[in-house]
Protein backbone atom coordinates (compact mmCIF):
# COMPACT_ATOMS: atom_id res chain seq x y z
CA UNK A 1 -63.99 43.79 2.83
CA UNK A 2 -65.63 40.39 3.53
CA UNK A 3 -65.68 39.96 -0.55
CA UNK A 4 -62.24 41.45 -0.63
CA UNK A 5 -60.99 38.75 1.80
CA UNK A 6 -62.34 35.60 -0.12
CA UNK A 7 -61.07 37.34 -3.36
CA UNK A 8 -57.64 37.15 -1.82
CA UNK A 9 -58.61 34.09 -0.04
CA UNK A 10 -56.90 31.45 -3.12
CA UNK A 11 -53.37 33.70 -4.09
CA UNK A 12 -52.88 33.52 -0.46
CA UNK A 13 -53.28 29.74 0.07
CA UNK A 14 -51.46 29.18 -3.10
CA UNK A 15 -48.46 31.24 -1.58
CA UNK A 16 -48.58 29.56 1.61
CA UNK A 17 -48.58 26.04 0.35
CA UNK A 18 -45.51 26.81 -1.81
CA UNK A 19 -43.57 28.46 0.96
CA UNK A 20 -44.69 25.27 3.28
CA UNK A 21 -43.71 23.39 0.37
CA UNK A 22 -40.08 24.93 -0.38
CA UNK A 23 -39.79 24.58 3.64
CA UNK A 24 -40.18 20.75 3.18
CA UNK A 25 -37.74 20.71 0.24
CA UNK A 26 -34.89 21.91 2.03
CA UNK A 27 -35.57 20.18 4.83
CA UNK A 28 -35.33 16.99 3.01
CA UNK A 29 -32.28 18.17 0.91
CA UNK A 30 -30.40 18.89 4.11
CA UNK A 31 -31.37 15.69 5.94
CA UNK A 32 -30.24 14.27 2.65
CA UNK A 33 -27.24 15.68 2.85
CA UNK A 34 -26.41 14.86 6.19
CA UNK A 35 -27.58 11.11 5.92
CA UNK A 36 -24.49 11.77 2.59
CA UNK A 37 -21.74 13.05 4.42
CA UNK A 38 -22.46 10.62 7.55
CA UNK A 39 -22.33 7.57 4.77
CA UNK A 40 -18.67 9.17 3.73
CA UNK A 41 -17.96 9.21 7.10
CA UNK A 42 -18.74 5.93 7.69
CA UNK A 43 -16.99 4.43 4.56
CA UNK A 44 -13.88 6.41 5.67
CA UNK A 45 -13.90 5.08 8.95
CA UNK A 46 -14.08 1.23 7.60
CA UNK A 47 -12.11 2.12 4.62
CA UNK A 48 -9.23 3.05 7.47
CA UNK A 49 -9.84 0.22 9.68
CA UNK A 50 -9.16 -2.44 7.21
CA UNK A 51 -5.88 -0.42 6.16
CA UNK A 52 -4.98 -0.70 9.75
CA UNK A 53 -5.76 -3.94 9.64
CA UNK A 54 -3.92 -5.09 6.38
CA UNK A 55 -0.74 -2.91 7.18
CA UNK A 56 -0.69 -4.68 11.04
CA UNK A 57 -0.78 -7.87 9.25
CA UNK A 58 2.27 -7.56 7.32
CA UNK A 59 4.75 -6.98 10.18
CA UNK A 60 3.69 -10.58 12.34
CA UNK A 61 3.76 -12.23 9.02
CA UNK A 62 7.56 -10.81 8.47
CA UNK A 63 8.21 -11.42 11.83
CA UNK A 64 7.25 -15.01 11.73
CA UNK A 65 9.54 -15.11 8.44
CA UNK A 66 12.17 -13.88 10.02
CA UNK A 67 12.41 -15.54 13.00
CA UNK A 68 11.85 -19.18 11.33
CA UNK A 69 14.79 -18.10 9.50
CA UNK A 70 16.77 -17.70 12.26
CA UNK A 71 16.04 -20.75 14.09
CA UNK A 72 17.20 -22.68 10.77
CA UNK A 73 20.66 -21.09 10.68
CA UNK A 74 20.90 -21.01 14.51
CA UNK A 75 22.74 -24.52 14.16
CA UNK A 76 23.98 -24.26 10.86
CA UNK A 77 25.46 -21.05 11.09
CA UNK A 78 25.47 -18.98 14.23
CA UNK A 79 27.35 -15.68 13.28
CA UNK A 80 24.88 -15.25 10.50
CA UNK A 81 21.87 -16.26 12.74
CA UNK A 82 23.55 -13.65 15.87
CA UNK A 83 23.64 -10.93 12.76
CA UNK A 84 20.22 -11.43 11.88
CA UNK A 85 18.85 -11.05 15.36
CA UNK A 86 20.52 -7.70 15.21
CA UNK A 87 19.63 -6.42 12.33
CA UNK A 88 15.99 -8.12 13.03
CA UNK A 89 15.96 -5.99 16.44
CA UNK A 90 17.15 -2.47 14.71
CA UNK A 91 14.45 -3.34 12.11
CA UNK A 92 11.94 -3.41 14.83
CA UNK A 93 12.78 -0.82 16.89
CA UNK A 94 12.48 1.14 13.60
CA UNK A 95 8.79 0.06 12.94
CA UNK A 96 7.80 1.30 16.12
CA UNK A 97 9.59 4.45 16.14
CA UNK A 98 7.78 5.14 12.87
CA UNK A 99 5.00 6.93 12.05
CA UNK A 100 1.52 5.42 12.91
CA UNK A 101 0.01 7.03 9.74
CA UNK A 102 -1.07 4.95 6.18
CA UNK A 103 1.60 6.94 4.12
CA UNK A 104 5.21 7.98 4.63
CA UNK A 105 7.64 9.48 2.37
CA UNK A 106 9.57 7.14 0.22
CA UNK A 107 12.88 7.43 1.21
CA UNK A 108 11.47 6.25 4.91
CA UNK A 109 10.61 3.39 3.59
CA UNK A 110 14.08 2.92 1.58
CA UNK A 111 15.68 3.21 5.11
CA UNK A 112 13.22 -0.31 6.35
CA UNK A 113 13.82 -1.64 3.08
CA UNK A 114 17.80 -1.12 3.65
CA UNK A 115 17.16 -3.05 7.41
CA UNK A 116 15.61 -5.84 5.68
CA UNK A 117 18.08 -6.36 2.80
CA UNK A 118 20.94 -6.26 5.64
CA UNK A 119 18.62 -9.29 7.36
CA UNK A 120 18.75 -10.96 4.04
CA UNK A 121 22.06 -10.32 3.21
CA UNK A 122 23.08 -12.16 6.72
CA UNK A 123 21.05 -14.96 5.11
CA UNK A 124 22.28 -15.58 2.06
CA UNK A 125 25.29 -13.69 2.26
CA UNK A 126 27.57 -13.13 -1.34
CA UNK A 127 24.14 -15.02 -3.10
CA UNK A 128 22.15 -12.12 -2.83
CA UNK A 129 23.09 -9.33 -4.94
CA UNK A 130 20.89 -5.68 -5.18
CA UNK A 131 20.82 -2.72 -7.20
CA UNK A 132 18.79 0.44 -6.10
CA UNK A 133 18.24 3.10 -8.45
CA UNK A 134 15.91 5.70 -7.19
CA UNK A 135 15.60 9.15 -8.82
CA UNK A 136 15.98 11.98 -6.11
CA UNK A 137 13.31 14.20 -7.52
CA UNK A 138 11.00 11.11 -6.34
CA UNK A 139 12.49 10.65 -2.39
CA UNK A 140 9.92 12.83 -0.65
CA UNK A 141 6.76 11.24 -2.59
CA UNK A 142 4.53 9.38 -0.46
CA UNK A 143 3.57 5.91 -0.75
CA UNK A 144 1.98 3.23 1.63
CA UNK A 145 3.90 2.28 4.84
CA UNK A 146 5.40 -1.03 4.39
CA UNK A 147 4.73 -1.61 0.71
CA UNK A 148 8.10 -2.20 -0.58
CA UNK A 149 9.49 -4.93 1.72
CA UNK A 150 6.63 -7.43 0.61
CA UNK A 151 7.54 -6.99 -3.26
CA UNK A 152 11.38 -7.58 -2.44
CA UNK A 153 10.48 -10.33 -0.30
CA UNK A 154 8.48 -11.57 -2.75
CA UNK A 155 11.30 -11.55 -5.23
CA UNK A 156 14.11 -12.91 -2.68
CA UNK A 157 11.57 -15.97 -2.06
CA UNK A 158 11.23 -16.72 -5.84
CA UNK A 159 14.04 -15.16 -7.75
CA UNK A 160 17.26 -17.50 -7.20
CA UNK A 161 18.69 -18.45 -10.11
CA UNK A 162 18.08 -22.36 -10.17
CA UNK A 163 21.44 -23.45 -11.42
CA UNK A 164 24.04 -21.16 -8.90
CA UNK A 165 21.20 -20.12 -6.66
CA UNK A 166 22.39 -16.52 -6.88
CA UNK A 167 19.64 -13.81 -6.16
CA UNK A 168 20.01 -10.70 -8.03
CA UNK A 169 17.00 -8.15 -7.85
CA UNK A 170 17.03 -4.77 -9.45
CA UNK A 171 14.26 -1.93 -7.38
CA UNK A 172 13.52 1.08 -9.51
CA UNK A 173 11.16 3.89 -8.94
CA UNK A 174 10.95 6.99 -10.74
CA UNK A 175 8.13 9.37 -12.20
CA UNK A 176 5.72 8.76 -14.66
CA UNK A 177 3.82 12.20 -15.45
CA UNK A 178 1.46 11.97 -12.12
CA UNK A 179 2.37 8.79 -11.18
CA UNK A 180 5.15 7.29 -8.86
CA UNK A 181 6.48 3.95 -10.32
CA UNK A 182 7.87 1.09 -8.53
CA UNK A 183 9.93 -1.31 -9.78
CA UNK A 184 10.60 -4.97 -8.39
CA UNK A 185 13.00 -7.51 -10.82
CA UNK A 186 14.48 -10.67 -10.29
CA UNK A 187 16.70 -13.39 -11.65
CA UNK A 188 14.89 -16.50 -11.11
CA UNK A 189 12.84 -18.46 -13.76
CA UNK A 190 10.19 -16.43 -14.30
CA UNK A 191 6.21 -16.42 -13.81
CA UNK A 192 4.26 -18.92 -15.31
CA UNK A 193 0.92 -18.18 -13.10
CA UNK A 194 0.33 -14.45 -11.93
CA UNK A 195 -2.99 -15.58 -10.20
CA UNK A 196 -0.87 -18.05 -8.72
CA UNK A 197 2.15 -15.92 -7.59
CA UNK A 198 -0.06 -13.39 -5.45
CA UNK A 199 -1.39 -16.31 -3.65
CA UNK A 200 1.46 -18.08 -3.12
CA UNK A 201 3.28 -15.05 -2.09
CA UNK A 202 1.68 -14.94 1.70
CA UNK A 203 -0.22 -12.32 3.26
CA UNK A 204 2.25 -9.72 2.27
CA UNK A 205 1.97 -9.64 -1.05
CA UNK A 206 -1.69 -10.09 -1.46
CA UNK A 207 -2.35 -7.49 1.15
CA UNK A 208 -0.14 -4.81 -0.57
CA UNK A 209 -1.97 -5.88 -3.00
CA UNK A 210 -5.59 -5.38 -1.46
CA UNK A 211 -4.04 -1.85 0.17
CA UNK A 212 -2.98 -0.28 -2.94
CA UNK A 213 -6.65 -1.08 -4.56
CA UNK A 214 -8.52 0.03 -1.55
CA UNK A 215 -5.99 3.61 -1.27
CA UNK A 216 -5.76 4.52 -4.50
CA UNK A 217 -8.88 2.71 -6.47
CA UNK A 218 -8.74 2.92 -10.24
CA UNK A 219 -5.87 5.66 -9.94
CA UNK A 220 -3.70 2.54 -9.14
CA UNK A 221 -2.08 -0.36 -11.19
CA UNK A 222 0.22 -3.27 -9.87
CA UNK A 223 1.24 -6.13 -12.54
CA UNK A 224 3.37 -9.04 -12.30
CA UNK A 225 4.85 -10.25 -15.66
CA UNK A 226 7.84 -12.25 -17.57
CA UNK A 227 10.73 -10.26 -17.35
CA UNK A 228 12.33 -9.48 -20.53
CA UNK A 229 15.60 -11.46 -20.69
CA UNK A 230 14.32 -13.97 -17.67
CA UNK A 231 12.91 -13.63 -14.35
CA UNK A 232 9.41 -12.12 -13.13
CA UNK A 233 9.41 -8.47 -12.50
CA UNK A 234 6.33 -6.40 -10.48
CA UNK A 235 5.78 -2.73 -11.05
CA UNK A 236 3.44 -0.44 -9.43
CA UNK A 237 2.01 2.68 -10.43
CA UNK A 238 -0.29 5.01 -8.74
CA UNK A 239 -1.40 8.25 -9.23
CA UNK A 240 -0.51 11.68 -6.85
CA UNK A 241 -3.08 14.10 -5.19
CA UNK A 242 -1.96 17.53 -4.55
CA UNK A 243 -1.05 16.54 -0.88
CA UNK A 244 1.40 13.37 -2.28
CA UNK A 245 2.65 16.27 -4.49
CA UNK A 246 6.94 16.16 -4.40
């Protein structure tokens, strides 16, 4: 037996150190793993703050608009400034009725977009001219709280014609295959800078900007060209998961 035992002696170290050492392995693959998913976590959790962030810094900035716009026509024309205040106060009590969360369904955010034309509208009255067409298989997709009032803004700041001053904008948005397509056009004189256009356009543009890179990534696309005919035109495109499925 004593021979026996240092026969055996080597096949049993040898199995031994590679169950100690398959015992390490998957300890290391699981604290691997875990050190993974609490990286994700992470990223998810800053990813969503600076959404939060960008999306809470669109509403002061249209607020601000807004209300400057107001105080100019307060003496120059009061029924129109008295109407905006209105509509400025139902568009309000809207945002914070809404949902808190990133996305919404699309016609929700026809029915802000609708508060802020009316705003407009009290503005600029018989100048400003709009045309909707939105394909009702496409209502109940989701898309980014608050991203279609910057790109009409957008196009209300820069799109009057510069000999009659008229504003005419055309919003589109229909489906692409796996993508919802948005549609922003104009009357005005056109682009000559895109760069340019994105900076000039304030913090809401540039943040819809920044939020539809940082939600959708490479499944996203957002352009601002020379409209065929005159004006500028923006169009945005992103791609649908199975939970932005309509």
């Amino acid at each position: 037996m004593p021979v026996r035992y240092f026969m055996e002696l080597p096949h049993d170290v040898i199995a031994y150190a590679i169950a100690v050492g398959f015992v390490h392995l998957f300890d290391h693959y699981r604290r691997s793993r875990d050190r993974e998913v609490e990286t994700a976590r992470l990223e998810a959790r800053l990813s969503q703050a600076q959404l939060q962030s960008l999306r809470l810094q669109i509403q002061p900035h249209f607020l601000f608009n807004a209300l400057n716009t107001v105080s100019s026509l307060i003496y120059e024309d009061p029924k129109a400034a008295d109407e905006m205040l209105a509509k400025l106060s139902e568009f309000l009590r809207l945002t914070l009725k809404g949902s808190v969360s990133q996305e919404v369904p699309l016609e929700e955010e026809l029915d802000y977009l609708d508060l802020y034309l009316d705003i407009m509208r009290a503005r600029f009255g018989d100048r400003l001219g709009v045309r909707i067409d939105v394909d009702d298989s496409v209502r109940r997709a989701v898309v980014p709280q608050l991203l279609l009032q910057p790109l009409v803004e957008n196009a209300v700041r820069h799109g009057a014609d510069p000999d009659s001053g008229a504003i005419r904008i055309d919003f589109a948005a229909h489906r692409d295959g796996d993508r919802l397509v948005l549609s922003v056009r104009d009357g005005g004189p056109g682009l000559e800078d895109v760069d340019a256009a994105i900076r000039n356009g304030g913090i809401g543009l540039s943040n819809t900007v920044d939020r539809l890179r940082t939600m959708y990534g490479d499944g996203q696309t957002i352009e601002f060209e020379m409209a065929p005919g005159g004006g500028s035109k923006s169009r945005s495109a992103f791609r649908t998961s199975r939970r932005r499925r309509w």
